[in-house]
C-alpha atoms as a PDB file:
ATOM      1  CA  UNK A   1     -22.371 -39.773  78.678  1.00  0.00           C
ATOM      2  CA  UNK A   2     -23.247 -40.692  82.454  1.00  0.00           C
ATOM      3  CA  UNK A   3     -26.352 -38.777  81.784  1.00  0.00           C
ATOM      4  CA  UNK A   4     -27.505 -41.130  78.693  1.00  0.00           C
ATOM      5  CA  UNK A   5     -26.412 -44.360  80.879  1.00  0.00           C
ATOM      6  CA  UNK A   6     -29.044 -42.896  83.313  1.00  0.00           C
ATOM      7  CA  UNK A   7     -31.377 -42.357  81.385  1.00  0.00           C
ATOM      8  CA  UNK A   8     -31.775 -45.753  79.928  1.00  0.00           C
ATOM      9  CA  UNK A   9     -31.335 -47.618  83.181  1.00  0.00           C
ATOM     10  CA  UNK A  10     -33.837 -45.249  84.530  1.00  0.00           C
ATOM     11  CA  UNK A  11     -35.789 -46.193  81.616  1.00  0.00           C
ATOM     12  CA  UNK A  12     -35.429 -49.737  81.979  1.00  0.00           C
ATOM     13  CA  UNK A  13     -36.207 -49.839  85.429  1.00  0.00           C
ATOM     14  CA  UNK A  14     -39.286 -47.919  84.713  1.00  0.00           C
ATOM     15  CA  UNK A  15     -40.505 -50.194  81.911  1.00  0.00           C
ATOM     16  CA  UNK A  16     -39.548 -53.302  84.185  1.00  0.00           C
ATOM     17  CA  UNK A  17     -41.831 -51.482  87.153  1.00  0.00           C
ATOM     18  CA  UNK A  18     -44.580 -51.459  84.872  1.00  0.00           C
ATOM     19  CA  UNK A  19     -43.867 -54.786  83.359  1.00  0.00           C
ATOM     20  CA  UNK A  20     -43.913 -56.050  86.937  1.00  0.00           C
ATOM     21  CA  UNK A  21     -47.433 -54.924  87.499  1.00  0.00           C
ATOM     22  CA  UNK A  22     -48.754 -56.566  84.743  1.00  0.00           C
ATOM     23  CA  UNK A  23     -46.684 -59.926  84.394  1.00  0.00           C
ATOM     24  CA  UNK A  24     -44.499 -62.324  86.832  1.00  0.00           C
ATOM     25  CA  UNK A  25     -41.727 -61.164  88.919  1.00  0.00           C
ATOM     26  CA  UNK A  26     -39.760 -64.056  87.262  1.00  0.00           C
ATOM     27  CA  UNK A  27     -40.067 -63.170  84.102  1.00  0.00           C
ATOM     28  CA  UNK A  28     -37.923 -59.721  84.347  1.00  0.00           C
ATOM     29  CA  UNK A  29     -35.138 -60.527  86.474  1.00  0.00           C
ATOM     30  CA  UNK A  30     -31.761 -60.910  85.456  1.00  0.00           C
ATOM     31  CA  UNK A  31     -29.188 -63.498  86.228  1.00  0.00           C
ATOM     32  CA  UNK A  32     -25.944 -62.442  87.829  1.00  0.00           C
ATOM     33  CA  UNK A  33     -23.746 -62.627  85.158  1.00  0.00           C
ATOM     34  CA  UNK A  34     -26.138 -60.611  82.896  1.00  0.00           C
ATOM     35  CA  UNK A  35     -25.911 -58.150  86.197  1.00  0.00           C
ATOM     36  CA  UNK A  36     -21.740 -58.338  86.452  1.00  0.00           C
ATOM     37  CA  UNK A  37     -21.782 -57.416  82.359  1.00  0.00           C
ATOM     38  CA  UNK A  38     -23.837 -54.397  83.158  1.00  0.00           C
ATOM     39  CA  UNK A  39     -21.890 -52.877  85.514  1.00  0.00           C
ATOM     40  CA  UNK A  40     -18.722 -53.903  83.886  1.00  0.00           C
ATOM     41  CA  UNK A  41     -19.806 -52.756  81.159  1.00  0.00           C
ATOM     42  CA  UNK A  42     -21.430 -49.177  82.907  1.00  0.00           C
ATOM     43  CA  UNK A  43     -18.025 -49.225  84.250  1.00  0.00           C
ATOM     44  CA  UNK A  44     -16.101 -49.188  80.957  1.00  0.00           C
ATOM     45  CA  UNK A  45     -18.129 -46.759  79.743  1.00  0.00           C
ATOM     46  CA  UNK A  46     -17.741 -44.515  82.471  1.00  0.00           C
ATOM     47  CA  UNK A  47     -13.589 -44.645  82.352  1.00  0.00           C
ATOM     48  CA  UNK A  48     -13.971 -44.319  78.621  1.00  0.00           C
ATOM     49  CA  UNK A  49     -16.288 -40.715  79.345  1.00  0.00           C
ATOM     50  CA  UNK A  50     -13.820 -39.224  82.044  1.00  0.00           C
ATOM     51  CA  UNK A  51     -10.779 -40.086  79.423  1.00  0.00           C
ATOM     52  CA  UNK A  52     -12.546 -38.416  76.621  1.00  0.00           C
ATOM     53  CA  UNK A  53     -13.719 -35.112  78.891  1.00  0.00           C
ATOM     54  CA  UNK A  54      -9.584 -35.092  80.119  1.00  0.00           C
ATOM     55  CA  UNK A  55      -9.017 -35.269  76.328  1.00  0.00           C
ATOM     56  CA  UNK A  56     -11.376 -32.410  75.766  1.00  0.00           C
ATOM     57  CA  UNK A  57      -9.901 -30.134  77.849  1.00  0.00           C
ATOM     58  CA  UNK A  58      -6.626 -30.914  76.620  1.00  0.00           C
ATOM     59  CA  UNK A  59      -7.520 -30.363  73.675  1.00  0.00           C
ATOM     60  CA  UNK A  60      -9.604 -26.893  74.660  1.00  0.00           C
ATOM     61  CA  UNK A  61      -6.265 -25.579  76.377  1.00  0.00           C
ATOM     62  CA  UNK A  62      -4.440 -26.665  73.485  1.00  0.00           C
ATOM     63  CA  UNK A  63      -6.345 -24.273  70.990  1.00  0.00           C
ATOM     64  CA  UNK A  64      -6.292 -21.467  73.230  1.00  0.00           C
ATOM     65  CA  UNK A  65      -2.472 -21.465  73.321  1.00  0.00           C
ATOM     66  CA  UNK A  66      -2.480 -22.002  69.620  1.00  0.00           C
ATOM     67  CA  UNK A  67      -4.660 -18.767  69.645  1.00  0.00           C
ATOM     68  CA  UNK A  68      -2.791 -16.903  72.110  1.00  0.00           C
ATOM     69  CA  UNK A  69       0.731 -18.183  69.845  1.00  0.00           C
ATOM     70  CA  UNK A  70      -1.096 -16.584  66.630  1.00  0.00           C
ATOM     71  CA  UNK A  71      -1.991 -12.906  68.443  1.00  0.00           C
ATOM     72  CA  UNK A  72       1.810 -12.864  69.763  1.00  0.00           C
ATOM     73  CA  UNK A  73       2.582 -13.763  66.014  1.00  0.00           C
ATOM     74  CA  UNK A  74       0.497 -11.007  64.623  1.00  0.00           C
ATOM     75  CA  UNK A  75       1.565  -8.287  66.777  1.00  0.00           C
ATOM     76  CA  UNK A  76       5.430  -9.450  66.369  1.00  0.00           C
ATOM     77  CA  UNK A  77       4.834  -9.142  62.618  1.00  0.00           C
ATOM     78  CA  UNK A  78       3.161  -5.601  62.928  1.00  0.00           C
ATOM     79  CA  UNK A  79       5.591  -4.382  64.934  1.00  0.00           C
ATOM     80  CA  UNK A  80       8.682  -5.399  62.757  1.00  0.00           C
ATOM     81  CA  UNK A  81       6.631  -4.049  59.462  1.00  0.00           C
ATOM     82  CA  UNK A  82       6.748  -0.691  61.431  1.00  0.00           C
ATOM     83  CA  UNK A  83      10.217  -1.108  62.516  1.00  0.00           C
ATOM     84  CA  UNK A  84      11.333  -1.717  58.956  1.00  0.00           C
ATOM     85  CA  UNK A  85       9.053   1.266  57.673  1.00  0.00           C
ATOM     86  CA  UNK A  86      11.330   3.289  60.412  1.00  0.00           C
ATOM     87  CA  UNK A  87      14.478   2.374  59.443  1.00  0.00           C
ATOM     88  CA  UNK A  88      13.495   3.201  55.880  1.00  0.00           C
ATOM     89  CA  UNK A  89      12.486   6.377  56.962  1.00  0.00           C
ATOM     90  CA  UNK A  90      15.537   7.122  59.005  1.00  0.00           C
ATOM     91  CA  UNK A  91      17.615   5.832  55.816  1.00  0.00           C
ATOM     92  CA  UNK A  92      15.978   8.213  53.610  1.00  0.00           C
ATOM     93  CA  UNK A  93      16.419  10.951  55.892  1.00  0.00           C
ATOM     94  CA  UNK A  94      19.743  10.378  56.017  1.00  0.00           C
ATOM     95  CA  UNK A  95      20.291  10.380  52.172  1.00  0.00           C
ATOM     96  CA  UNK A  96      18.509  13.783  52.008  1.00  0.00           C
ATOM     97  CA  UNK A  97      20.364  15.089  54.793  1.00  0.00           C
ATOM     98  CA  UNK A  98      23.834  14.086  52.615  1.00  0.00           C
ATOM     99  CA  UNK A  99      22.878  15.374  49.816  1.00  0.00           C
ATOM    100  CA  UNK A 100      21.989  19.028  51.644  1.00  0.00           C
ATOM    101  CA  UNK A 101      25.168  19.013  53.378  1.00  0.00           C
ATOM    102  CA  UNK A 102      27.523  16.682  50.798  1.00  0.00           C
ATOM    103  CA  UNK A 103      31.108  19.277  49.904  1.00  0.00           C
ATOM    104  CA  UNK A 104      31.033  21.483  47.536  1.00  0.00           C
ATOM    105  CA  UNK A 105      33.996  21.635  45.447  1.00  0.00           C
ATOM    106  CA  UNK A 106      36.042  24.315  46.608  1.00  0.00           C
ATOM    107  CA  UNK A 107      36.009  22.197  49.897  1.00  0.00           C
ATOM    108  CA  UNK A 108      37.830  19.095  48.243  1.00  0.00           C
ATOM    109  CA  UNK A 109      40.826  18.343  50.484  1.00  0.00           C
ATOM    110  CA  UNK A 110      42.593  17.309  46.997  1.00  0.00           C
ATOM    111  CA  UNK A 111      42.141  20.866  45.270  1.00  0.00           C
ATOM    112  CA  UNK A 112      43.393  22.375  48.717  1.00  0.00           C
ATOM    113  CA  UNK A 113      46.150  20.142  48.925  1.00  0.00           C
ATOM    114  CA  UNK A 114      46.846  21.178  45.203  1.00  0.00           C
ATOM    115  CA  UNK A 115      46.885  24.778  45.796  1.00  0.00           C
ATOM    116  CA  UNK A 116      48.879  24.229  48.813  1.00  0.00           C
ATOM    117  CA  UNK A 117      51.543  22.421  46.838  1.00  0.00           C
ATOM    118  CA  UNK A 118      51.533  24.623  43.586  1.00  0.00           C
ATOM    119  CA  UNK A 119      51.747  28.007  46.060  1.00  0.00           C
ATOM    120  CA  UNK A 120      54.767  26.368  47.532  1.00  0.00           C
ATOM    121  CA  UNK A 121      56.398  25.457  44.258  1.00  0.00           C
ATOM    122  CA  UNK A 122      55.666  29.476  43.225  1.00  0.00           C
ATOM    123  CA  UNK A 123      57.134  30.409  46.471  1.00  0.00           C
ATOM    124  CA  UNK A 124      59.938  28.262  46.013  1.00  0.00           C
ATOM    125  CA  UNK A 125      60.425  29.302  42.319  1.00  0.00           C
ATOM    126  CA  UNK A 126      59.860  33.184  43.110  1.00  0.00           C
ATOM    127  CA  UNK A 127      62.773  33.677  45.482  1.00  0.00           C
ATOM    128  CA  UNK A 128      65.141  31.873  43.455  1.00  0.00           C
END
């Protein structure tokens, strides 16, 4: 923006130079008001450009935590869909594993139980 407000000043002052050599020095000046509304206006123009270029950068450092946020959120979500694939694993495992090792039926604590009541009762009838 400063560079564009150069430009044309340093354009106008360049076409007034050459106006200058070919018509009266009268004729091309400016009042002081018409002077005070440049600069105020140069001025204005000037705040206005540093306020955008702070805006800019917020803006800049903005998307590049937005972009940082999304990577953290990507690799968060990868590792939890591998954690969960784990755990499904390990839960699988585990059902195999039961059914390899689950009782078989001569060790049921209820038949043993049974046999260890029914051999008293024999006992108990057998030496009456």
């Amino acid at each position: 923006m400063k560079f564009i407000i150069v430009l044309i000043l340093s354009l106008f002052i360049s076409i007034n130079a050459i106006s200058q050599t070919t018509t009266k020095l009268d004729t091309i000046c400016f009042t002081s008001d018409e002077i005070s509304n440049l600069y105020d206006n140069i001025t204005k123009l000037e705040i206005k450009d540093s306020l955008n270029n702070l805006i800019i950068s917020q803006y800049k450092f903005q998307v590049l935590n937005y972009k940082n946020l999304t990577f953290k959120d990507s690799v968060y979500s990868s590792l939890n869909n591998q954690e969960s694939k784990i755990l499904q694993n390990q839960v699988d495992f585990y059902k195999n594993l039961y059914e390899k090792n689950k009782p078989k039926w001569y060790e049921s604590k209820f038949m043993w139980f049974s046999f260890g009541v029914a051999s008293s009762i024999l006992i108990f009838q057998s030496t009456k």
